[in-house]
N, C-alpha and C. Protein backbone atom coordinates (compact mmCIF):
# COMPACT_ATOMS: atom_id res chain seq x y z
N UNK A 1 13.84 -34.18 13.01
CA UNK A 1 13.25 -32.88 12.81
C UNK A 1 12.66 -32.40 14.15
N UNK A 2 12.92 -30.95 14.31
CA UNK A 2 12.51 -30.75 15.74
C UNK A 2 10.85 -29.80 15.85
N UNK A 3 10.51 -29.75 14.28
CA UNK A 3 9.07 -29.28 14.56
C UNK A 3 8.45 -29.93 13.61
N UNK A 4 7.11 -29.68 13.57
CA UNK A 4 6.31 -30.14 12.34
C UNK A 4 6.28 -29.13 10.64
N UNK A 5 6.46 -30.18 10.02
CA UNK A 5 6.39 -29.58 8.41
C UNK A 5 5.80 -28.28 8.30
N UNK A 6 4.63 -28.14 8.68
CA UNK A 6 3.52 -27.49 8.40
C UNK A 6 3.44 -26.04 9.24
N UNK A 7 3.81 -24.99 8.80
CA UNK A 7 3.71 -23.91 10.26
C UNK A 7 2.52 -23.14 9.95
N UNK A 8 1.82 -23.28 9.65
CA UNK A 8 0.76 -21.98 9.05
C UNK A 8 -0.18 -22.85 8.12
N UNK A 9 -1.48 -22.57 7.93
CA UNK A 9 -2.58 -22.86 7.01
C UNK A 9 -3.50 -21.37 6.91
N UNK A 10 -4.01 -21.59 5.75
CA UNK A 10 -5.12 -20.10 5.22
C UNK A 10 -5.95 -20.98 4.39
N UNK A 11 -7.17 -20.63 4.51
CA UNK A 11 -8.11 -21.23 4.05
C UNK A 11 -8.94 -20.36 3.09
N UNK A 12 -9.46 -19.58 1.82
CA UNK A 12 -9.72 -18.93 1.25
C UNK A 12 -11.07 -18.57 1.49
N UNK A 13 -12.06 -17.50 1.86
CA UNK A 13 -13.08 -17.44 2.05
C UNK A 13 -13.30 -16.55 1.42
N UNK A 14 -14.89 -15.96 0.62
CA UNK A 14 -15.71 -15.26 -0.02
C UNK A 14 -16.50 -14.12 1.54
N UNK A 15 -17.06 -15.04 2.23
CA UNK A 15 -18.17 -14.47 2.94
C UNK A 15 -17.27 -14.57 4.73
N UNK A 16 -16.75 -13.91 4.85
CA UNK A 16 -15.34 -13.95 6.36
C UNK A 16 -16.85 -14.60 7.43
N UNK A 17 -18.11 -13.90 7.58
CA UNK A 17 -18.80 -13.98 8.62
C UNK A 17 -19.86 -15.17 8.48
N UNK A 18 -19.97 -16.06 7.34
CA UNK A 18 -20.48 -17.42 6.90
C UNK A 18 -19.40 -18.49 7.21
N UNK A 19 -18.23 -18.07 7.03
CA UNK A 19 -16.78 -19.28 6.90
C UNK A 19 -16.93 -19.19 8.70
N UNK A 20 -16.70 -18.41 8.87
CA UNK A 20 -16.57 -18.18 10.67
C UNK A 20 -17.82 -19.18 11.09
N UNK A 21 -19.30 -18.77 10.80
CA UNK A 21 -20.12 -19.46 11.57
C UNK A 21 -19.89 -21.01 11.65
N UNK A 22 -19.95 -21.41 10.09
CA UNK A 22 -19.72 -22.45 9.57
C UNK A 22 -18.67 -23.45 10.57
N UNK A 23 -17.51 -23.18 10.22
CA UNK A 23 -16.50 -23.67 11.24
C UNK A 23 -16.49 -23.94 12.45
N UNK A 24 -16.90 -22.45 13.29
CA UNK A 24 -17.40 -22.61 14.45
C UNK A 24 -18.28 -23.50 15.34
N UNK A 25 -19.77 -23.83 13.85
CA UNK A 25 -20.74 -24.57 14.47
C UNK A 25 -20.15 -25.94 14.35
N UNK A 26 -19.30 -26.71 12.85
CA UNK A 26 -18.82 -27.77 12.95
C UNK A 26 -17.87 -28.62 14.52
N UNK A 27 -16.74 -27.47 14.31
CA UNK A 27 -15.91 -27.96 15.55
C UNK A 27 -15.88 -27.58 16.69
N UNK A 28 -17.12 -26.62 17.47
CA UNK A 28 -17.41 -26.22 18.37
C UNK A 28 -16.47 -25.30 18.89
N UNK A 29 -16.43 -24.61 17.91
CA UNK A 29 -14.71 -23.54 18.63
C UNK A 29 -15.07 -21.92 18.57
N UNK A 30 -14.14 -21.26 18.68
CA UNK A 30 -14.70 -19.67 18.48
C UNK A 30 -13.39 -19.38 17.70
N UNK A 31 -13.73 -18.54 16.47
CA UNK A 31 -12.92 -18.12 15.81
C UNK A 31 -12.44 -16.35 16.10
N UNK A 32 -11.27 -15.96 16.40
CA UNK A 32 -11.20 -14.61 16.04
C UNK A 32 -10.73 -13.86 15.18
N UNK A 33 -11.85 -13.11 14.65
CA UNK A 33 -12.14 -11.85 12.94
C UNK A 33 -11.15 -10.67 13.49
N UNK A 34 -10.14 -10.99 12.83
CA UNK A 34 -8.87 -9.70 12.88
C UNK A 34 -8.75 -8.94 11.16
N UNK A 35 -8.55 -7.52 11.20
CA UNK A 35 -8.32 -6.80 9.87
C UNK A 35 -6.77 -6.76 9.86
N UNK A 36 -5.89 -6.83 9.02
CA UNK A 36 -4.73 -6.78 8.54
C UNK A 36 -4.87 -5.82 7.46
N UNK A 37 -5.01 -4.77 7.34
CA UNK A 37 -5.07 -3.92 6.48
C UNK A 37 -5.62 -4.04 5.48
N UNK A 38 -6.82 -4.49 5.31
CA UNK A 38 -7.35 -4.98 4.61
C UNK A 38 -7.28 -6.46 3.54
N UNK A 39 -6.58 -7.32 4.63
CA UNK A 39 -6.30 -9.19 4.84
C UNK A 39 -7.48 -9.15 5.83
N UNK A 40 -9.00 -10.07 5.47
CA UNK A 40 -9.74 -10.13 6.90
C UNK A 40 -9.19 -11.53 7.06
N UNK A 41 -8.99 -11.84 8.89
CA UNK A 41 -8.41 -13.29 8.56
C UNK A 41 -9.10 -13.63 9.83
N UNK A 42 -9.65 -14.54 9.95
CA UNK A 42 -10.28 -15.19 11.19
C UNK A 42 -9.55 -16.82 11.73
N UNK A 43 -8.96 -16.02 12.83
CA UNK A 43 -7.97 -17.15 13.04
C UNK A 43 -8.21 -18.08 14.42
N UNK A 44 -8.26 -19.19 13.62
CA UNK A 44 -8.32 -20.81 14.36
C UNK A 44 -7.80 -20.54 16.02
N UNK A 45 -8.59 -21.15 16.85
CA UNK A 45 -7.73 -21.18 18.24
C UNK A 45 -7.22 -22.12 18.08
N UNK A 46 -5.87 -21.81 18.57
CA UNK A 46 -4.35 -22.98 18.40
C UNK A 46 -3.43 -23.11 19.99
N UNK A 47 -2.77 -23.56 20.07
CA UNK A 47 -1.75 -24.08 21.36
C UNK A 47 -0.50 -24.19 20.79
N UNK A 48 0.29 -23.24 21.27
CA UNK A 48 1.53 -23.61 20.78
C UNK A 48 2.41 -25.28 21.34
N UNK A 49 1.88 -25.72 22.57
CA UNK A 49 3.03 -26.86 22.74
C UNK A 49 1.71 -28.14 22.47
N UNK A 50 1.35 -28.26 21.59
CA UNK A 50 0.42 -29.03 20.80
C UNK A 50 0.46 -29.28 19.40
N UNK A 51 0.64 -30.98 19.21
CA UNK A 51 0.65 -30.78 17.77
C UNK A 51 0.12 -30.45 17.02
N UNK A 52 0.18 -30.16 15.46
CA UNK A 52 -0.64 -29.48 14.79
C UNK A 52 -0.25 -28.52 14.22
N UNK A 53 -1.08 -27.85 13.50
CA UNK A 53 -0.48 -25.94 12.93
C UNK A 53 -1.54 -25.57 13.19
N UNK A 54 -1.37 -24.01 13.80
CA UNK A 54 -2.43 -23.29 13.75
C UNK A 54 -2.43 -22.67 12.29
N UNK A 55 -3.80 -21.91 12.19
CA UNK A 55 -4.14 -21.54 10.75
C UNK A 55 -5.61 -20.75 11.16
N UNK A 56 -5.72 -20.07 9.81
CA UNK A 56 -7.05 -18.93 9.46
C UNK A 56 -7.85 -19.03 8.35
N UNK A 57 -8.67 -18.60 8.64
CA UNK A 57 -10.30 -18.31 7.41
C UNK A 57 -9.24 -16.84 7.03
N UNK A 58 -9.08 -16.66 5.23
CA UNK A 58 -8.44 -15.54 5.17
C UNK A 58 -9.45 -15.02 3.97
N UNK A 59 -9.74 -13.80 3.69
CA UNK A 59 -10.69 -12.97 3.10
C UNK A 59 -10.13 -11.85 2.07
N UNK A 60 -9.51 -12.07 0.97
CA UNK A 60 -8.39 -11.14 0.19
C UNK A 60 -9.25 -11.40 -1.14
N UNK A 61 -8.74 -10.25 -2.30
CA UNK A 61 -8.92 -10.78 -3.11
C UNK A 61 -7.98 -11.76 -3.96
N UNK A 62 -7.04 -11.86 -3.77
CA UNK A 62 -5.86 -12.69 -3.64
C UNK A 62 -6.05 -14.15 -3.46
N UNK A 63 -7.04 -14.65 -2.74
CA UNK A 63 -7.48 -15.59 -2.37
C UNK A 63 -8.64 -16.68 -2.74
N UNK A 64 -8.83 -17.14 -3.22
CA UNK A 64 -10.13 -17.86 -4.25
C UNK A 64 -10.38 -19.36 -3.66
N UNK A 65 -11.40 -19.60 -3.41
CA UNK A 65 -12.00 -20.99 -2.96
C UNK A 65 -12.20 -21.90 -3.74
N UNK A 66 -11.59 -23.04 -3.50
CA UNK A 66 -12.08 -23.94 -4.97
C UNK A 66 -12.30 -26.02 -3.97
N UNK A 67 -12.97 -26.43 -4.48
CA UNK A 67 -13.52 -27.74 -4.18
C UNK A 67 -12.51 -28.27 -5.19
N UNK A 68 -11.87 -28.06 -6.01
CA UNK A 68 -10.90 -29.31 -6.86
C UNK A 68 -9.10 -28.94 -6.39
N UNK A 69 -9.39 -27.60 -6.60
CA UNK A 69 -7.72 -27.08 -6.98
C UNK A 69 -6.96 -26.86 -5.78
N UNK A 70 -5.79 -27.13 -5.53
CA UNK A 70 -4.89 -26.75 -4.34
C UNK A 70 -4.82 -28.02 -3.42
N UNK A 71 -3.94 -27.86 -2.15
CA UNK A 71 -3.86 -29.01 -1.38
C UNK A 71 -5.45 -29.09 -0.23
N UNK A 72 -5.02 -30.18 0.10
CA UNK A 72 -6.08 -30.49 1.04
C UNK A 72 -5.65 -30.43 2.36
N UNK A 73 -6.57 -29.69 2.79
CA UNK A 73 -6.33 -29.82 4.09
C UNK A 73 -6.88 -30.64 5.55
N UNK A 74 -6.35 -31.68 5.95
CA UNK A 74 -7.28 -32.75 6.88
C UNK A 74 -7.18 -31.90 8.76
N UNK A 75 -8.60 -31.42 8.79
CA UNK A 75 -8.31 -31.63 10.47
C UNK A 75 -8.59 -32.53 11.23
N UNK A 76 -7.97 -32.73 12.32
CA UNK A 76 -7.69 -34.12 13.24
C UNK A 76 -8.93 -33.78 14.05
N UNK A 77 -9.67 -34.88 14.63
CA UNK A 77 -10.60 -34.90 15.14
C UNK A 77 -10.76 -36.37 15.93
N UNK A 78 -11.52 -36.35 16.88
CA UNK A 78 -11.43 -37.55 18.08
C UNK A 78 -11.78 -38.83 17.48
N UNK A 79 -13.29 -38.03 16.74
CA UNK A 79 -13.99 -39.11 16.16
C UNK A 79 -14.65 -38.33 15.22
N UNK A 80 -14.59 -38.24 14.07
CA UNK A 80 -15.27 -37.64 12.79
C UNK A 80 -16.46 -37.42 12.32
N UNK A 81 -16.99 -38.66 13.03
CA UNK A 81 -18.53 -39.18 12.92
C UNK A 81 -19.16 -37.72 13.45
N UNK A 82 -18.44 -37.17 14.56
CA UNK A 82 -19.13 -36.11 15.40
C UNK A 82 -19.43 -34.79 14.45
N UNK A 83 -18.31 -34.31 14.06
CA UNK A 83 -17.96 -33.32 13.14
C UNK A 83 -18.66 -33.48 12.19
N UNK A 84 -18.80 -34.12 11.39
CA UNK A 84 -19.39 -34.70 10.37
C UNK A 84 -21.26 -34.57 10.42
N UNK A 85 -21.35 -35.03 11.56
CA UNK A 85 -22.80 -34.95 11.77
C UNK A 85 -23.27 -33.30 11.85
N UNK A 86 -22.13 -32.75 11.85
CA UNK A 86 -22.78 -30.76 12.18
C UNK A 86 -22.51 -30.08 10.76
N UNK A 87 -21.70 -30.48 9.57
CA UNK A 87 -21.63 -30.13 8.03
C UNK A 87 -22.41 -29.36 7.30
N UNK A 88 -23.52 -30.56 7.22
CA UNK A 88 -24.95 -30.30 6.84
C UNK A 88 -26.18 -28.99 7.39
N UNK A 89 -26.39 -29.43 8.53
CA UNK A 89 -26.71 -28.41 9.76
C UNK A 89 -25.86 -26.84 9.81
N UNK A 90 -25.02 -26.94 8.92
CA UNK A 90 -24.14 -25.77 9.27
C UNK A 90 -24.11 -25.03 8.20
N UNK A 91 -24.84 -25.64 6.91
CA UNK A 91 -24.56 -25.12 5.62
C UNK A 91 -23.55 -25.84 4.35
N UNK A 92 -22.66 -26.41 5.01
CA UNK A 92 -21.53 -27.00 4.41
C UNK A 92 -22.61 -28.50 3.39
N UNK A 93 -21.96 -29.51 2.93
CA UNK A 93 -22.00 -30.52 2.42
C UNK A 93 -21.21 -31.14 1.94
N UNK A 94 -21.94 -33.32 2.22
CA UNK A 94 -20.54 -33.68 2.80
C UNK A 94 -20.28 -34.89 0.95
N UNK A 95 -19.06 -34.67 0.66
CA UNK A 95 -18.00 -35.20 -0.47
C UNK A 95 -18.54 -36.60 -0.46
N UNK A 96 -17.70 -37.22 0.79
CA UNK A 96 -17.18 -38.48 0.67
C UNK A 96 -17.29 -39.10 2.14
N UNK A 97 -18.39 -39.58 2.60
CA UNK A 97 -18.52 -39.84 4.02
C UNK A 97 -17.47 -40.48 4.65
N UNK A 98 -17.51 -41.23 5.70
CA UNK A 98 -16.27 -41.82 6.38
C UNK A 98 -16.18 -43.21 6.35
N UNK A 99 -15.07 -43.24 5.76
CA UNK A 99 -13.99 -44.42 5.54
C UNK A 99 -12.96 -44.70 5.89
N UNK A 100 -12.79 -46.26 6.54
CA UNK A 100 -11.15 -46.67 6.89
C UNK A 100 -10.18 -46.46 5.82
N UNK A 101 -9.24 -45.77 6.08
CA UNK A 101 -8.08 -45.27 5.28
C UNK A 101 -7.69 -46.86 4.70
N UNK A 102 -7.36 -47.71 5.99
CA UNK A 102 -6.15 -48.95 6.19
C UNK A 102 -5.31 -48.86 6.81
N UNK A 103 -4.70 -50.20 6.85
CA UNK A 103 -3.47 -50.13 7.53
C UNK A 103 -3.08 -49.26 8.68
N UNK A 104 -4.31 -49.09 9.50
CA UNK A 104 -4.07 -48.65 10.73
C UNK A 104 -4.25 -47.00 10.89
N UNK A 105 -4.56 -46.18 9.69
CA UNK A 105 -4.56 -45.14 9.46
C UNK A 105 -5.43 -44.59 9.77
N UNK A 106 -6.54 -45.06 10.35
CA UNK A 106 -7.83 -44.57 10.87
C UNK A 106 -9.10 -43.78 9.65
N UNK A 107 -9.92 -42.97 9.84
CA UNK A 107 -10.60 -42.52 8.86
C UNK A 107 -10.60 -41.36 8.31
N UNK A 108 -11.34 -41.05 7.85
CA UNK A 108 -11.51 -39.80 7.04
C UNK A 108 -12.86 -39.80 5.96
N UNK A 109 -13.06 -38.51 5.83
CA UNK A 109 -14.23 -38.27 4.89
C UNK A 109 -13.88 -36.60 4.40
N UNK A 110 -14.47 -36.33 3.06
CA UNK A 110 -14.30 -35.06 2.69
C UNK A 110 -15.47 -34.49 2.72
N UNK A 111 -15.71 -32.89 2.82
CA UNK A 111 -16.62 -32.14 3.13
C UNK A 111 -16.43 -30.99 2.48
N UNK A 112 -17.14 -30.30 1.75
CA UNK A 112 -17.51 -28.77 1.31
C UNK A 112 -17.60 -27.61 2.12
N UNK A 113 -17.12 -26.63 2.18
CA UNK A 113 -17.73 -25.94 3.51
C UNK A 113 -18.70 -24.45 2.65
N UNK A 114 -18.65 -23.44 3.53
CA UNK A 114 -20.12 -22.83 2.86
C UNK A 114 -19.45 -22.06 1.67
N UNK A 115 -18.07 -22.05 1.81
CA UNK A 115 -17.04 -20.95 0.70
C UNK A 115 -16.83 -21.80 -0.43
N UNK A 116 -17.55 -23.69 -0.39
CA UNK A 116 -16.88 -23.81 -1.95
C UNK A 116 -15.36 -24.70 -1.52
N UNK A 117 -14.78 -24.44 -0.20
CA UNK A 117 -13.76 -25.55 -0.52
C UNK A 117 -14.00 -26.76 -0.07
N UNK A 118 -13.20 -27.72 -0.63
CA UNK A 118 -13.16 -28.90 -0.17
C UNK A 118 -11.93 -29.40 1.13
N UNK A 119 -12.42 -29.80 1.84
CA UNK A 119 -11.15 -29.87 3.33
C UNK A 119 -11.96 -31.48 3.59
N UNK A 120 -10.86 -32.16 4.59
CA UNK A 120 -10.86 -33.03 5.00
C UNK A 120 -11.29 -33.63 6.53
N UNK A 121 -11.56 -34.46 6.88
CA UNK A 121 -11.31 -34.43 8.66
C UNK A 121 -10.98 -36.02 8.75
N UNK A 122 -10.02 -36.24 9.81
CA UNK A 122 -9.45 -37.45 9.87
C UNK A 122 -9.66 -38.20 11.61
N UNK A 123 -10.13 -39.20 11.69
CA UNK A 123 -9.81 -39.76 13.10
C UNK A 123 -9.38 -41.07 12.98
N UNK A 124 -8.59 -41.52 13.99
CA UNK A 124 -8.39 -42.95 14.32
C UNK A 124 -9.67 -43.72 15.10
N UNK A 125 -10.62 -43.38 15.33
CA UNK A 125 -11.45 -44.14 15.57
C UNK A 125 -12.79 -43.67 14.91
């Protein structure tokens, strides 16, 4: 296969300018709040020759936040512990703290964010 599975992620948000802070303060990034005709979508800084998918905080009514229902989504992170430690502090709250997957798979823990969903973050160390 010559790309990755995954080309696109949307993340469902209630409050576009809470999901933004939220995110922002966790992974230290800056998000940019674009209107699509009334789609608000605040989209992830991404790299195209980097693995991964880029993806957005999207704001529709079309769109609904839920902590049980739908897939999960894990972001990759150096070390989790880090991320993890800004959750709380940020509004969010955290699921399932961090645990060795196994078998070499490194960790992960689940987290709430301020919209109600449940997302993931994963590191090998």
């Amino acid at each position: 296969m010559d790309r990755n599975m995954v080309g696109w992620f949307e993340i469902p948000v209630e409050d576009m300018e809470r999901a933004r802070k939220f995110y922002e303060e966790v992974f230290d990034i800056s998000i940019s709040v674009n209107d699509l005709g009334g789609i608000i979508m605040g989209w992830f800084p991404g790299a195209q020759d980097k693995s991964g998918s880029p993806g957005s905080l999207v704001k529709h009514e079309m769109y609904v936040p839920s902590d049980t229902a739908g897939p999960l989504l894990y972001f990759s992170c150096k070390d989790l512990a880090i991320e993890l430690a800004r959750v709380t502090p940020a509004g969010g709250s955290i699921i399932q703290q961090k645990k060795e997957i196994g078998g070499g798979h490194g960790f992960m823990a689940l987290i709430k964010d301020t919209e109600g969903n449940r997302v993931a973050l994963h590191s090998l160390s």
